[in-house]
C-alpha atoms as a PDB file:
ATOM      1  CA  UNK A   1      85.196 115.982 -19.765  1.00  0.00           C
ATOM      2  CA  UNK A   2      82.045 118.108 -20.608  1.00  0.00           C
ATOM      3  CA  UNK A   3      78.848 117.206 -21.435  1.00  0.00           C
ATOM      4  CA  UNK A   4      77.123 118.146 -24.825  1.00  0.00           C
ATOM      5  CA  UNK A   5      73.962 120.110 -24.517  1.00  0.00           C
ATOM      6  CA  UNK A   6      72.419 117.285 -25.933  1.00  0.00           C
ATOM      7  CA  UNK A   7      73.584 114.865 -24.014  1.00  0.00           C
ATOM      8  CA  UNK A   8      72.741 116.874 -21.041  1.00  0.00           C
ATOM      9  CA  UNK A   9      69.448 117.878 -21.737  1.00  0.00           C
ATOM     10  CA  UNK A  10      68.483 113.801 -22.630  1.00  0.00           C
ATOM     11  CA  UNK A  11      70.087 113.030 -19.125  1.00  0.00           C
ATOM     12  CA  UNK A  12      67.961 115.398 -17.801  1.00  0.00           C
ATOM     13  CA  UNK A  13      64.920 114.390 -19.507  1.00  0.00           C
ATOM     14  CA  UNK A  14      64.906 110.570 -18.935  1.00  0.00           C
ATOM     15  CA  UNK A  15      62.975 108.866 -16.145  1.00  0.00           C
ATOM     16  CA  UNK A  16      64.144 108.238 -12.928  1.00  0.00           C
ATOM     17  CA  UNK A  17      64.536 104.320 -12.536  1.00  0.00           C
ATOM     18  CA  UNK A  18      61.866 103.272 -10.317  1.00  0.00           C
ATOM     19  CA  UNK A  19      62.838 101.932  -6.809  1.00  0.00           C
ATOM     20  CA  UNK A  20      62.019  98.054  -6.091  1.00  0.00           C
ATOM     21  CA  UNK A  21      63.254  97.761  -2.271  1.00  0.00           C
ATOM     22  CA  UNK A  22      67.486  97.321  -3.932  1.00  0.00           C
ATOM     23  CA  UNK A  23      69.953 100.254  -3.400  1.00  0.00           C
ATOM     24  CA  UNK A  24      71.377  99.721  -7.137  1.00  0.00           C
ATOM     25  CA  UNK A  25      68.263 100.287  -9.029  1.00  0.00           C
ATOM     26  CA  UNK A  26      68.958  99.564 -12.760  1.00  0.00           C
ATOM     27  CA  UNK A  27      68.304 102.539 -14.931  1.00  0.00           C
ATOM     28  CA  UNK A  28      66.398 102.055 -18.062  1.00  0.00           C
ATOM     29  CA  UNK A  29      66.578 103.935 -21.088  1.00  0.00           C
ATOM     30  CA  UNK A  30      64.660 103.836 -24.133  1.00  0.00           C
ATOM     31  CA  UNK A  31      66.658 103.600 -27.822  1.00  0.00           C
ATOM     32  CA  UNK A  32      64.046 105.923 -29.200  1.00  0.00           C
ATOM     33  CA  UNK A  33      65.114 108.519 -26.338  1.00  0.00           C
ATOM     34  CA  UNK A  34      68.909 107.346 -26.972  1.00  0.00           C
ATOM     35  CA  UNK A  35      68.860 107.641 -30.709  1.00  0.00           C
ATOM     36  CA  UNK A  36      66.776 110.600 -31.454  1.00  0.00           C
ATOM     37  CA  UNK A  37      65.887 109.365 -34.664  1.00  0.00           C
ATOM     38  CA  UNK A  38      69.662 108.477 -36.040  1.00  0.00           C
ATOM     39  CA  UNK A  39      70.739 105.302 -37.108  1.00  0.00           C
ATOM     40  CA  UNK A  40      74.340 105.330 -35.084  1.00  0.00           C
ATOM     41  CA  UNK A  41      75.696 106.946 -31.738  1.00  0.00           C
ATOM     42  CA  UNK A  42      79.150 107.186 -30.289  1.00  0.00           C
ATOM     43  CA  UNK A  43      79.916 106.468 -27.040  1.00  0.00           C
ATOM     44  CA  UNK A  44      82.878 107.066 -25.015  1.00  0.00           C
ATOM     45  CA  UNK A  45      84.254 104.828 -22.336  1.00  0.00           C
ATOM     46  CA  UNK A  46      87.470 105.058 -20.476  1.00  0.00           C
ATOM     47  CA  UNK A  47      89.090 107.040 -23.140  1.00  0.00           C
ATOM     48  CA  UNK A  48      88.223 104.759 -26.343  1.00  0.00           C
ATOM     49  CA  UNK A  49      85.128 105.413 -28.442  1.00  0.00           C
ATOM     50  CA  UNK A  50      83.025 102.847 -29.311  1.00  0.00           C
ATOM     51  CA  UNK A  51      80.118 103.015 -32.258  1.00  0.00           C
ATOM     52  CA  UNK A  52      76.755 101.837 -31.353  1.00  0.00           C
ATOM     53  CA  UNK A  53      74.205 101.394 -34.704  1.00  0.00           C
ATOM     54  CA  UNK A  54      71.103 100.188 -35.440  1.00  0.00           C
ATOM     55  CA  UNK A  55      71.042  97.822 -38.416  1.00  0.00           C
ATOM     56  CA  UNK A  56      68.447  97.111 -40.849  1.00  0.00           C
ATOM     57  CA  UNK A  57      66.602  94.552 -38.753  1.00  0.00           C
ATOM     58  CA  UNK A  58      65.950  96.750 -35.747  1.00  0.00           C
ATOM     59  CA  UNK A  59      68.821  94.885 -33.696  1.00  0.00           C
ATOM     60  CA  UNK A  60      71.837  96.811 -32.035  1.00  0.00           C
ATOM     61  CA  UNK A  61      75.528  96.560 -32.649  1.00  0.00           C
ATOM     62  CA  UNK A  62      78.350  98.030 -30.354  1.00  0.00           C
ATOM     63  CA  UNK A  63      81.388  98.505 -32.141  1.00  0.00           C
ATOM     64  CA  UNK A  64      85.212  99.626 -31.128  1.00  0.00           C
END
């Protein structure tokens, strides 16, 4: 599978998680970065896609 451009160039644009002393640091990474203004993103996972949105109260909802 191949990356968008877009995808790519957010990858490559995001901050490097910041190391507290664990080998597994969790990576964090902003909806405003994620988003890029839309309302609704589509992620893919193990073959399926999945729909993640933001409703009308600011909260999120992942979706098969």
């Amino acid at each position: 599978m191949t990356r968008s451009r877009g995808v790519q160039a957010m990858a490559d644009s995001c901050p490097k998680p910041a190391t507290t002393g664990s080998n597994n640091p969790t990576p964090v990474i902003s909806s405003k970065t994620l988003f890029q203004g839309r309302r609704m993103i589509a992620i893919e996972h193990n073959g399926e896609r999945y729909a993640l949105r933001i409703t009308a109260t600011g909260k999120l909802i992942l979706t098969k």
